[in-house]
PDB file of N, CA and C in Angstrom:
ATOM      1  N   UNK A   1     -17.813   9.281 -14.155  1.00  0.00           N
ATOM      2  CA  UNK A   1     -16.449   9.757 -14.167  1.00  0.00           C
ATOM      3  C   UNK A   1     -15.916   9.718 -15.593  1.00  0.00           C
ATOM      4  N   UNK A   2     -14.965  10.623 -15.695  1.00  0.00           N
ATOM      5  CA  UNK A   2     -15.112  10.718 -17.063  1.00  0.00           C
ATOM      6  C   UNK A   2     -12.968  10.622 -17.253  1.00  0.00           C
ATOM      7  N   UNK A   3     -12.950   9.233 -18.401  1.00  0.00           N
ATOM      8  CA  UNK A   3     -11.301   8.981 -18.449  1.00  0.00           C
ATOM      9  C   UNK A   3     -11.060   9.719 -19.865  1.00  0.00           C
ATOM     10  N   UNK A   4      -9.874  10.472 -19.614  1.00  0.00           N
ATOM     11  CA  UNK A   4      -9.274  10.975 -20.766  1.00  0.00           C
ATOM     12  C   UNK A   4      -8.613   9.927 -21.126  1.00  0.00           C
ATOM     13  N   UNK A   5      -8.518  10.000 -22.981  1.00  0.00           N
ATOM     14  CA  UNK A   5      -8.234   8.781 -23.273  1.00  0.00           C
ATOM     15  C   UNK A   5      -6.409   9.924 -24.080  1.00  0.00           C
ATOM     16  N   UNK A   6      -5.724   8.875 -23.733  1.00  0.00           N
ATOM     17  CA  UNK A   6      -4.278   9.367 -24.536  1.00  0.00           C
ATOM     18  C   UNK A   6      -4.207  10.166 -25.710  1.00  0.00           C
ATOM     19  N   UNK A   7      -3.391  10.079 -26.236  1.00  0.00           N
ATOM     20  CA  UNK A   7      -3.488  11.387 -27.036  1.00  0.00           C
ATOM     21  C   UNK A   7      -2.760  10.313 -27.802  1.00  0.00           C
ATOM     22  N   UNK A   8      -1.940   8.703 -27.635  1.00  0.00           N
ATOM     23  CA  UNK A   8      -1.144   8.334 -28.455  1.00  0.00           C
ATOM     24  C   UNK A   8      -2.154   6.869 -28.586  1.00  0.00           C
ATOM     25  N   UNK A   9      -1.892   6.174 -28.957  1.00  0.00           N
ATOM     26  CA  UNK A   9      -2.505   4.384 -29.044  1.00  0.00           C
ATOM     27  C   UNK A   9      -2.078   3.847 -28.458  1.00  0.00           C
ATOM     28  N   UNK A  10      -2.953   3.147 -27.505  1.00  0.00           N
ATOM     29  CA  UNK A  10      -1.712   2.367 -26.167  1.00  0.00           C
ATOM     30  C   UNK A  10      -0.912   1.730 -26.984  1.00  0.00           C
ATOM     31  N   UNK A  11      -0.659   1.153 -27.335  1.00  0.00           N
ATOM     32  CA  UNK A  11       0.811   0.552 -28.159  1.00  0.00           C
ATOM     33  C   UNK A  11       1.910   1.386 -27.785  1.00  0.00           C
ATOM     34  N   UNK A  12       1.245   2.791 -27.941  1.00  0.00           N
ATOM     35  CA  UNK A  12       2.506   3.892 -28.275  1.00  0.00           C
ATOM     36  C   UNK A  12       2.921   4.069 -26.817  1.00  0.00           C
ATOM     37  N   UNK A  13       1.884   4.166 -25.940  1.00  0.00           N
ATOM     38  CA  UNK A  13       2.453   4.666 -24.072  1.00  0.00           C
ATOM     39  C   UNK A  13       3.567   4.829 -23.639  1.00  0.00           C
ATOM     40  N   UNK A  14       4.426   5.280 -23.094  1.00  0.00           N
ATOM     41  CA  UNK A  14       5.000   4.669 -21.861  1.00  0.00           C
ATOM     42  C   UNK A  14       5.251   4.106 -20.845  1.00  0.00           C
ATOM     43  N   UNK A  15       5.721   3.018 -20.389  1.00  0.00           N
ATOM     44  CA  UNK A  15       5.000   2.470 -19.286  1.00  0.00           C
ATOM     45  C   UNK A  15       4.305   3.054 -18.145  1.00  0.00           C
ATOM     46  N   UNK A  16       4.858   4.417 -17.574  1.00  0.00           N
ATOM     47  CA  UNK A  16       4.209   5.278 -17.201  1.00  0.00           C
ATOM     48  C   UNK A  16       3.014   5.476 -17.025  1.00  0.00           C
ATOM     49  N   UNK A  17       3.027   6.416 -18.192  1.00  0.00           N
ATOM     50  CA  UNK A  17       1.352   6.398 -19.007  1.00  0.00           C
ATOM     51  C   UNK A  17       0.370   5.196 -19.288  1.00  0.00           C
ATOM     52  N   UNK A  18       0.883   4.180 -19.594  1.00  0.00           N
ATOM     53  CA  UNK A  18       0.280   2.766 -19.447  1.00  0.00           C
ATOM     54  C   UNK A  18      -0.454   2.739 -18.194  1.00  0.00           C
ATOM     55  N   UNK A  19       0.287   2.826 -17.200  1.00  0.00           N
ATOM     56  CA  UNK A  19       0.088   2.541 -15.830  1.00  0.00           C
ATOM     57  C   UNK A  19      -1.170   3.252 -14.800  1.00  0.00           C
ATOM     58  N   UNK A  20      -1.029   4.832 -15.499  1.00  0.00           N
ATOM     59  CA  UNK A  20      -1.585   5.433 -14.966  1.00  0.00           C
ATOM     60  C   UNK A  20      -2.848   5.519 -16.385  1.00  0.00           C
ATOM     61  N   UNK A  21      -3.130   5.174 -16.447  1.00  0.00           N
ATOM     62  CA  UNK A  21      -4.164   5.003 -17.663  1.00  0.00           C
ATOM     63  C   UNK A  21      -4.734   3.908 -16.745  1.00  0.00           C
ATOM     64  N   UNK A  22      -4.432   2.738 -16.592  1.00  0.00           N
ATOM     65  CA  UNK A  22      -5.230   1.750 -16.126  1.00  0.00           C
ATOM     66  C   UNK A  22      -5.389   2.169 -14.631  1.00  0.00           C
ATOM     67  N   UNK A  23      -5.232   2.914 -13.655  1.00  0.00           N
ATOM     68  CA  UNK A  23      -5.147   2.832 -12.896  1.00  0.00           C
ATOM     69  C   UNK A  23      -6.619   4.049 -13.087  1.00  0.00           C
ATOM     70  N   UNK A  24      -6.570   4.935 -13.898  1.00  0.00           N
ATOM     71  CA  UNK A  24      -7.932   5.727 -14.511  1.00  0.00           C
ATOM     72  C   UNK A  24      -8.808   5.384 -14.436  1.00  0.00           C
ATOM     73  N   UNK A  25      -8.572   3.897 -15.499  1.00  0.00           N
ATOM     74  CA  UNK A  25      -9.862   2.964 -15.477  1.00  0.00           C
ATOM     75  C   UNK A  25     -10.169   2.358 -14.759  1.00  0.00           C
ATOM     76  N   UNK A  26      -9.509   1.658 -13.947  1.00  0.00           N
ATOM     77  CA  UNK A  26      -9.915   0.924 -12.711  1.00  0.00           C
ATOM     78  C   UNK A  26     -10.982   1.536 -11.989  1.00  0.00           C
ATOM     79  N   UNK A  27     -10.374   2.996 -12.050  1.00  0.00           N
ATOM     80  CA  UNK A  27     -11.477   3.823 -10.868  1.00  0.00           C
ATOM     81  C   UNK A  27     -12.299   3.832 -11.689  1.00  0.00           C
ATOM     82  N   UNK A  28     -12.177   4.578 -12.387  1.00  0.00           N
ATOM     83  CA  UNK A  28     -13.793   4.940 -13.240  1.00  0.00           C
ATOM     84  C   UNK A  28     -14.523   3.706 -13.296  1.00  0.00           C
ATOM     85  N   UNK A  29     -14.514   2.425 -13.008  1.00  0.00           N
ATOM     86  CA  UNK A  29     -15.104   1.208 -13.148  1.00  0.00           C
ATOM     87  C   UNK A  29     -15.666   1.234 -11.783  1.00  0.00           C
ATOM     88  N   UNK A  30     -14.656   1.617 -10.885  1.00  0.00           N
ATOM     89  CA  UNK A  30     -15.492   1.066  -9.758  1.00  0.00           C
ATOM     90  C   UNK A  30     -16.536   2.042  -9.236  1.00  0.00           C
ATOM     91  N   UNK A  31     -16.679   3.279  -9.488  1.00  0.00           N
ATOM     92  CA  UNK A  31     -17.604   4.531  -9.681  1.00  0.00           C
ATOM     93  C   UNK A  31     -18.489   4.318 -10.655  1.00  0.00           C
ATOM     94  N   UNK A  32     -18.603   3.008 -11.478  1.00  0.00           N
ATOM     95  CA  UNK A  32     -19.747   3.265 -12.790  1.00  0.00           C
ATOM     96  C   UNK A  32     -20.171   2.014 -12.991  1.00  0.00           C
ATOM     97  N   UNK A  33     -21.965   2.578 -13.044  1.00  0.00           N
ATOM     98  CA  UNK A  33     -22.877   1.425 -12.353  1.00  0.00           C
ATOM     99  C   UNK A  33     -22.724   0.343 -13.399  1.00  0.00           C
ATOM    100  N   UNK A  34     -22.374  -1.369 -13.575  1.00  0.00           N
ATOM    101  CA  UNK A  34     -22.202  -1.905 -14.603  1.00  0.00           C
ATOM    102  C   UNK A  34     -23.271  -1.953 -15.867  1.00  0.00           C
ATOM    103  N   UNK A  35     -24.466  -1.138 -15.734  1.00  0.00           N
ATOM    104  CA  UNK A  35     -25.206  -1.331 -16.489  1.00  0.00           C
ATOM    105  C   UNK A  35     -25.431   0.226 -17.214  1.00  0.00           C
ATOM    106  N   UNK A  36     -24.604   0.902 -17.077  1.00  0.00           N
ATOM    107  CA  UNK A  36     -24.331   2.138 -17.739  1.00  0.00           C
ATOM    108  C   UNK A  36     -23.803   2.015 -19.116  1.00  0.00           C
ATOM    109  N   UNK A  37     -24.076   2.655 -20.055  1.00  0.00           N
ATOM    110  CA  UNK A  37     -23.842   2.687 -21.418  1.00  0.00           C
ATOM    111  C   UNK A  37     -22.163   2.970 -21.407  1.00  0.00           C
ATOM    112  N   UNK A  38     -21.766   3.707 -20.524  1.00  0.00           N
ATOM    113  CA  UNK A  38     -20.033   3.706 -20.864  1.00  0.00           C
ATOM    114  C   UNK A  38     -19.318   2.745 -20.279  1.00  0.00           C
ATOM    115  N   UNK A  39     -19.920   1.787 -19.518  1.00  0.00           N
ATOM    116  CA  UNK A  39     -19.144   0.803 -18.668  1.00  0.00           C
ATOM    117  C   UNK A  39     -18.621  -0.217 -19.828  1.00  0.00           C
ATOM    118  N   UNK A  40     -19.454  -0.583 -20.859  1.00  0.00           N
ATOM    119  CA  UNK A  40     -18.539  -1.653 -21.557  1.00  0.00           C
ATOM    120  C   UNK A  40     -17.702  -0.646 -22.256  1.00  0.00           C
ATOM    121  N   UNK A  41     -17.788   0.602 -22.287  1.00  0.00           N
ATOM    122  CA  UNK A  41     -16.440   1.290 -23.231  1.00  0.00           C
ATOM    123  C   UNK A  41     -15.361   0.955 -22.217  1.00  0.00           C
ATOM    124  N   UNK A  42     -15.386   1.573 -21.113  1.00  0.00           N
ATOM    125  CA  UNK A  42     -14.128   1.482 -20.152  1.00  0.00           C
ATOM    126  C   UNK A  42     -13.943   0.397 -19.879  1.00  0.00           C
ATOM    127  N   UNK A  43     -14.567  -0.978 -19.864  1.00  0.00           N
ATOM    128  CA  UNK A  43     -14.280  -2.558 -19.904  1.00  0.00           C
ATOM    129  C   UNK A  43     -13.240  -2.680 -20.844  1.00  0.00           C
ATOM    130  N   UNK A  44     -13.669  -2.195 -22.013  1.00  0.00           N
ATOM    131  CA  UNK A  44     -13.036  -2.564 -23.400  1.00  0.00           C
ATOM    132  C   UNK A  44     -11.660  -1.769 -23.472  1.00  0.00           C
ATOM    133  N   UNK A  45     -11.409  -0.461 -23.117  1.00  0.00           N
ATOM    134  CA  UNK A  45      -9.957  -0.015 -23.078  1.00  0.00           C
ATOM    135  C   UNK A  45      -9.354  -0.544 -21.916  1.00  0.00           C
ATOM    136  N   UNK A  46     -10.100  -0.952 -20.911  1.00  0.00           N
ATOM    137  CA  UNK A  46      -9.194  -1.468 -19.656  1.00  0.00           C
ATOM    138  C   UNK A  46      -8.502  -2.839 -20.089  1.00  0.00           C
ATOM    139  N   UNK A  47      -9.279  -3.900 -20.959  1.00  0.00           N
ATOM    140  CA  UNK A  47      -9.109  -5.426 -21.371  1.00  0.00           C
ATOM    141  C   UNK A  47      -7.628  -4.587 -22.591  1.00  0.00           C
ATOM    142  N   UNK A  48      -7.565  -3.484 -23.181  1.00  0.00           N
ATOM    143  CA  UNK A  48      -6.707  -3.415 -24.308  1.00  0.00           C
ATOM    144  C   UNK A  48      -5.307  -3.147 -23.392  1.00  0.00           C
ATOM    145  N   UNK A  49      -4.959  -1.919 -22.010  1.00  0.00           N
ATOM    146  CA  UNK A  49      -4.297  -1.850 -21.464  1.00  0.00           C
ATOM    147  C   UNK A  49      -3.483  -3.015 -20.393  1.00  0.00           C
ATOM    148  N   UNK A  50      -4.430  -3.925 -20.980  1.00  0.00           N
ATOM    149  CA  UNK A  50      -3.911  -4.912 -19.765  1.00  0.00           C
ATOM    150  C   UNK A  50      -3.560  -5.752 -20.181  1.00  0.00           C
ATOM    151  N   UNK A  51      -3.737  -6.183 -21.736  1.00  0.00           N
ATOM    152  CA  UNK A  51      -3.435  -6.980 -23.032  1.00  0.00           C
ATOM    153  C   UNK A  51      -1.710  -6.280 -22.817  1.00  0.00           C
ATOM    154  N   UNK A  52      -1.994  -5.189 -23.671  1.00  0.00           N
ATOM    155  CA  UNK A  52      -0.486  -4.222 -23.695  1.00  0.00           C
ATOM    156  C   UNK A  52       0.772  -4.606 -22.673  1.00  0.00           C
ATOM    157  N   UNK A  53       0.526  -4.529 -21.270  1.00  0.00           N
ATOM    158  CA  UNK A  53       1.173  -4.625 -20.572  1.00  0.00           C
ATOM    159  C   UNK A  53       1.230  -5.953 -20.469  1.00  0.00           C
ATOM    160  N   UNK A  54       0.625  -7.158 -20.213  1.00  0.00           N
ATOM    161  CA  UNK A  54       0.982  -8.816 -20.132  1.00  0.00           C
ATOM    162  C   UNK A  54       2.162  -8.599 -21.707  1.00  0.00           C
ATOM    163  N   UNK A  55       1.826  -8.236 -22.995  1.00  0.00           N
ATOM    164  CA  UNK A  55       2.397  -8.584 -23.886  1.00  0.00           C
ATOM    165  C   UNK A  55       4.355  -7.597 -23.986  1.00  0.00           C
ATOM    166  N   UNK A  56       4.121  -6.505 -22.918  1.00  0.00           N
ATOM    167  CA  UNK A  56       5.230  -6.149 -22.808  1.00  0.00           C
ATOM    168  C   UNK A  56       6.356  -6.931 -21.532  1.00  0.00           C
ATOM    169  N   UNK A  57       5.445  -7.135 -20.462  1.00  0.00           N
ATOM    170  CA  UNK A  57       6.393  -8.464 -19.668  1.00  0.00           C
ATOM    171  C   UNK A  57       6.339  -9.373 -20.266  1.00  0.00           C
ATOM    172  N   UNK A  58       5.549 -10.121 -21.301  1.00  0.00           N
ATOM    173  CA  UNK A  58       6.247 -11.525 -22.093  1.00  0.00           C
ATOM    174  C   UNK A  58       7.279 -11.404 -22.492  1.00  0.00           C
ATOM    175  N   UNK A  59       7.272 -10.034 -23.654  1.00  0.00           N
ATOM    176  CA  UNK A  59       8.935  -9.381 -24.369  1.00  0.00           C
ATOM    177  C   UNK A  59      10.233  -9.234 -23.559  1.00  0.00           C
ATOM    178  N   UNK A  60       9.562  -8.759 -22.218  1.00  0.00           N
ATOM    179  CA  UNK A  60      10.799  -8.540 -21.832  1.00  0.00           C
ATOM    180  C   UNK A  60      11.242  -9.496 -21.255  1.00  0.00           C
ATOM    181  N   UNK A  61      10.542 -10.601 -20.519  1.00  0.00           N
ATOM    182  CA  UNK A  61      11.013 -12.083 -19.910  1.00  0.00           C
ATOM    183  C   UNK A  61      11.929 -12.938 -21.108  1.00  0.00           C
ATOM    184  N   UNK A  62      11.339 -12.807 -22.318  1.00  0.00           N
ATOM    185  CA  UNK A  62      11.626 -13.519 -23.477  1.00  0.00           C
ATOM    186  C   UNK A  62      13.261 -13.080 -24.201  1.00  0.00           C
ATOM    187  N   UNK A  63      13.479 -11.509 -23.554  1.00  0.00           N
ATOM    188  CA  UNK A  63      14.904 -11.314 -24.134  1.00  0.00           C
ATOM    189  C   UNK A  63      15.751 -11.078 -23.295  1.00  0.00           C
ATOM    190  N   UNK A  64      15.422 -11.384 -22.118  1.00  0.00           N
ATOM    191  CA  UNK A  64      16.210 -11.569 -20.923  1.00  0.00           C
ATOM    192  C   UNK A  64      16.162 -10.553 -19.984  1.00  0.00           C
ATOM    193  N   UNK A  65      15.739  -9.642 -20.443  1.00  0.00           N
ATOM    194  CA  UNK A  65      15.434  -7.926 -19.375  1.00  0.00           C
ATOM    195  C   UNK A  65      14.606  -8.531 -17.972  1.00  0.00           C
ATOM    196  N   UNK A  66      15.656  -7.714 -17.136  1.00  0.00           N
ATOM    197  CA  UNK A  66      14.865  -7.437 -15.745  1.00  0.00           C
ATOM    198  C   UNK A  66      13.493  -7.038 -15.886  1.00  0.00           C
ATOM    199  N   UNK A  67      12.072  -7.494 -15.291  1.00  0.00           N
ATOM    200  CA  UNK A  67      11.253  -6.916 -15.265  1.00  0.00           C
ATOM    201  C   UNK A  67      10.277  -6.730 -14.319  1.00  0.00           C
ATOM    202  N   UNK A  68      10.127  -5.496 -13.718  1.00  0.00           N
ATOM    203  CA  UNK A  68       9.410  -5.171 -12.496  1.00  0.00           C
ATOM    204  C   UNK A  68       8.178  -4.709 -12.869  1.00  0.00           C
ATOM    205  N   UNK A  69       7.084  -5.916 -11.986  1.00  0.00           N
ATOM    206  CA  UNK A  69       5.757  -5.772 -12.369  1.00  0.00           C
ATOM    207  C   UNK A  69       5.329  -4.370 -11.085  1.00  0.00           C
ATOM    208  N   UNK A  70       4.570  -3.240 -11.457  1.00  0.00           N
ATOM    209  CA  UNK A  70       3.846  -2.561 -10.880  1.00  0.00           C
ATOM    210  C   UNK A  70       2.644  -2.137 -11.560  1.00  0.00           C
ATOM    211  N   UNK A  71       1.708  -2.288 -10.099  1.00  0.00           N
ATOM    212  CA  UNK A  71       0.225  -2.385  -9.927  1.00  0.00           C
ATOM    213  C   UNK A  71      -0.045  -0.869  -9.917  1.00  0.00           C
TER     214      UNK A  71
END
């Protein structure tokens, strides 16, 4: 399966786009055999999107913003 990767740096996303990016990878992980040459690529952007998002609910817990976690 093949994930289009953003056009911006996850940094840049929207939560949106964040969301549905990992939700890309998720699948494409569970469709791709772990010993496939692209599986540690999509490991490795899935571990960066999921970095992104823990570090944007820290921010927002930390300055007082409402924040609604979705899966």
């Amino acid at each position: 399966m093949i994930v289009r990767r953003p056009d911006w740096p996850v940094g840049r996303l929207a939560t949106f786009e964040l969301r549905d990016y990992r939700t890309d990878l998720e699948h494409a992980l569970q469709v791709t055999d772990e010993h496939a040459a692209a599986y540690a690529d999509l490991r490795t952007q899935l571990d960066q999107v999921l970095a992104e998002q823990r570090e944007r609910l820290t921010l927002s817990f930390q300055r007082g913003w409402r924040a609604e976690r979705r899966a």
